[in-house]
C-alpha atoms as a PDB file:
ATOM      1  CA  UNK A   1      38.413-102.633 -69.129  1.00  0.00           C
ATOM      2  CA  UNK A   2      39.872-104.310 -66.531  1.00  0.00           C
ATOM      3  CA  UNK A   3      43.264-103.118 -64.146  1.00  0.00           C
ATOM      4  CA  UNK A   4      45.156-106.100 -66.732  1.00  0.00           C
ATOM      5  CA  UNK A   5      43.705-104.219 -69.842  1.00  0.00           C
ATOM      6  CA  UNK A   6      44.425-101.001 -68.148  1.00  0.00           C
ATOM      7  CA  UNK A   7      48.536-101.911 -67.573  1.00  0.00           C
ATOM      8  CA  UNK A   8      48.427-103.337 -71.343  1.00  0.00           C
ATOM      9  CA  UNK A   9      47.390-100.314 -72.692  1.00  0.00           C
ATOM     10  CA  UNK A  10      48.899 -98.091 -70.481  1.00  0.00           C
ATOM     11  CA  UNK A  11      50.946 -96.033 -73.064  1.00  0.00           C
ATOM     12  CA  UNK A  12      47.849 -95.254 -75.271  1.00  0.00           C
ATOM     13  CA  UNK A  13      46.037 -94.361 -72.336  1.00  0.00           C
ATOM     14  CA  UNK A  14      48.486 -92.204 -71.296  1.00  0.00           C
ATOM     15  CA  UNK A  15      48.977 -90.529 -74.836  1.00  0.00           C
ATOM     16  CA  UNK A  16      45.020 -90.200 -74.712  1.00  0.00           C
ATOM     17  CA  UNK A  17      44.994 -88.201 -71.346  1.00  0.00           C
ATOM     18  CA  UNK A  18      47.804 -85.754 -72.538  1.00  0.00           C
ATOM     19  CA  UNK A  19      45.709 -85.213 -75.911  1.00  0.00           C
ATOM     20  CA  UNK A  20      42.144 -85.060 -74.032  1.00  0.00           C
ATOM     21  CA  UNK A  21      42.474 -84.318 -70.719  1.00  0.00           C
ATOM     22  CA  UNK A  22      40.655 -88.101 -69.569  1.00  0.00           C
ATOM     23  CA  UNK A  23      40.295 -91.195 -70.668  1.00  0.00           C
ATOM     24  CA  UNK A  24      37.480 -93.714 -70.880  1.00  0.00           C
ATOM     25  CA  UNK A  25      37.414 -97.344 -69.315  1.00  0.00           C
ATOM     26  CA  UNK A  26      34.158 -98.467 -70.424  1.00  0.00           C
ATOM     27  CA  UNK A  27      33.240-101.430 -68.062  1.00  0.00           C
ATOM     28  CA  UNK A  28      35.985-100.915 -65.282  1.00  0.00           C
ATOM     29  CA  UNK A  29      33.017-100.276 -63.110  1.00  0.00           C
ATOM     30  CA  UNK A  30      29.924-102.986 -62.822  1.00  0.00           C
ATOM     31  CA  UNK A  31      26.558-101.765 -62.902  1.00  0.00           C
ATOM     32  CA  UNK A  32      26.161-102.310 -59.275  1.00  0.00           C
ATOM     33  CA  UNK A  33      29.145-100.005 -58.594  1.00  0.00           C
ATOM     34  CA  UNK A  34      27.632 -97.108 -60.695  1.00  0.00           C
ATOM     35  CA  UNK A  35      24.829 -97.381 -58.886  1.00  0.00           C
ATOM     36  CA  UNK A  36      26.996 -96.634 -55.612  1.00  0.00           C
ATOM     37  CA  UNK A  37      28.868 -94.142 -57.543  1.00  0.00           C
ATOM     38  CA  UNK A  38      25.930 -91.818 -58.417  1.00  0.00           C
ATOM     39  CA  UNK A  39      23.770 -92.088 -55.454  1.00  0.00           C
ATOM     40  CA  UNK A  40      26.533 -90.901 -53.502  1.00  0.00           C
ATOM     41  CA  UNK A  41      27.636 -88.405 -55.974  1.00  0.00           C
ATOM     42  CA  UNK A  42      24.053 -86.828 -55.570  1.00  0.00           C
ATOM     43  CA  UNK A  43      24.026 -87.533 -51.652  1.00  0.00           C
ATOM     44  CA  UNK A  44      26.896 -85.179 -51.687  1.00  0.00           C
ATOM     45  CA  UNK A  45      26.108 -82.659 -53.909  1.00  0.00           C
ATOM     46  CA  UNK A  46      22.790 -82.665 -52.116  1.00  0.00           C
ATOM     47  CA  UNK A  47      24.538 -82.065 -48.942  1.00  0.00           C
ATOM     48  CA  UNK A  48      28.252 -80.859 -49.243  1.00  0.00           C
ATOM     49  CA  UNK A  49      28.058 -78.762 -51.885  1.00  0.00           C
ATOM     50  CA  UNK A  50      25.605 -76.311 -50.769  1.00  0.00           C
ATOM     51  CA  UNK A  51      28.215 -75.662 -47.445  1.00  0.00           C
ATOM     52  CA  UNK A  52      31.436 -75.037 -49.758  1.00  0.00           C
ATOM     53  CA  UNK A  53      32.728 -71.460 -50.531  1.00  0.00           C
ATOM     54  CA  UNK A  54      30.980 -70.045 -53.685  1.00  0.00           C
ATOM     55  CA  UNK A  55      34.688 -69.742 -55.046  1.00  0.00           C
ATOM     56  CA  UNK A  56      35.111 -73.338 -55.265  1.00  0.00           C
ATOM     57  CA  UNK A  57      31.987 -74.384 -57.077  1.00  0.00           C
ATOM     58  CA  UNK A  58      31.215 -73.424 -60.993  1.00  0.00           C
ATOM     59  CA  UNK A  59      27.826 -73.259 -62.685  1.00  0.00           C
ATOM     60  CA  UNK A  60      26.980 -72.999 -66.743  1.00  0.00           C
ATOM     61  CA  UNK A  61      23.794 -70.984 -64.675  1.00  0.00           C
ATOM     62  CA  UNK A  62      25.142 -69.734 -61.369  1.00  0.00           C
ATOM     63  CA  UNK A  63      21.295 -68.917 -60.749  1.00  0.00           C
ATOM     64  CA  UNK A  64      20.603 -72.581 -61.672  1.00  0.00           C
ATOM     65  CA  UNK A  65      21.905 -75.187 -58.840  1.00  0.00           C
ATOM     66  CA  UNK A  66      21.144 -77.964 -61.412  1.00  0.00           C
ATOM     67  CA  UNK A  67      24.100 -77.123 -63.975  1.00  0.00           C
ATOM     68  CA  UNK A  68      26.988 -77.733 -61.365  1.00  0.00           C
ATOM     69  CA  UNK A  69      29.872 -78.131 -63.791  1.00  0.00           C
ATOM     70  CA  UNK A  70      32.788 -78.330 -61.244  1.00  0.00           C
ATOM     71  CA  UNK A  71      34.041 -78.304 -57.987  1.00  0.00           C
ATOM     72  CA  UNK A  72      37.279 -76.920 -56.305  1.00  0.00           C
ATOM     73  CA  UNK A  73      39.766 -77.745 -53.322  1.00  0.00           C
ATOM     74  CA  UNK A  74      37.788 -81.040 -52.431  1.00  0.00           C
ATOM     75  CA  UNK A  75      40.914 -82.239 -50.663  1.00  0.00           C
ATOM     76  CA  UNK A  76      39.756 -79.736 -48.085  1.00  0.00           C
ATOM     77  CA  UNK A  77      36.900 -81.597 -47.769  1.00  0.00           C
ATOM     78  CA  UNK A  78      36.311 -84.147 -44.761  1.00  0.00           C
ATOM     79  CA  UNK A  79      35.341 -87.599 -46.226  1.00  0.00           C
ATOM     80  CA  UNK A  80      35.182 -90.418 -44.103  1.00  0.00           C
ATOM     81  CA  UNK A  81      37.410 -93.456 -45.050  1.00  0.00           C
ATOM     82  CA  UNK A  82      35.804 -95.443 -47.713  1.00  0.00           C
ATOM     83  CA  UNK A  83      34.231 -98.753 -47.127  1.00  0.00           C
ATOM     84  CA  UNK A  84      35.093 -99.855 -51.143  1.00  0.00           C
ATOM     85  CA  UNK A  85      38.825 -97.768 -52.268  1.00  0.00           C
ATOM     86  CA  UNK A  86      38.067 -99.106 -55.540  1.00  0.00           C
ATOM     87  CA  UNK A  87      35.222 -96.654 -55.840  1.00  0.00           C
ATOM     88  CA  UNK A  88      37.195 -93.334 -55.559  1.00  0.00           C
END
């Protein structure tokens, strides 16, 4: 779905993120781009996460580092300026 799409259906979407919390845009992102997205998704849980307070990150398995579920406060959270906005 493209940013056209998106403003077209704009109402439903919106009606869809009251109701489920989210809403899905399957092919707003190329392949290439997920690629980018999930390598540095694990670059920083590889090597932010681990420094954040144990109150702002949630485990199904708190013993169990692989079922990271979600993450607080990551507006605290230095990032350097992005190189590609569109991939925030």
């Amino acid at each position: 779905m493209n940013t056209e799409q998106i403003h077209k259906h704009s109402q439903r979407l919106l009606h869809e993120f009251n109701l489920d919390g989210f809403v899905s845009l399957p092919g707003f992102f190329d392949s290439d781009e997920l690629t980018e997205i999930r390598t540095n998704k694990d670059r920083f849980v590889k090597d932010v996460v681990p420094s954040m307070p144990e109150t702002e990150v949630y485990y199904d398995d708190k013993n169990d580092k692989s079922t990271l579920k979600q993450l607080q406060n990551l507006s605290l959270i230095h990032i350097s300026e992005p190189t590609r906005p569109r991939l925030i």
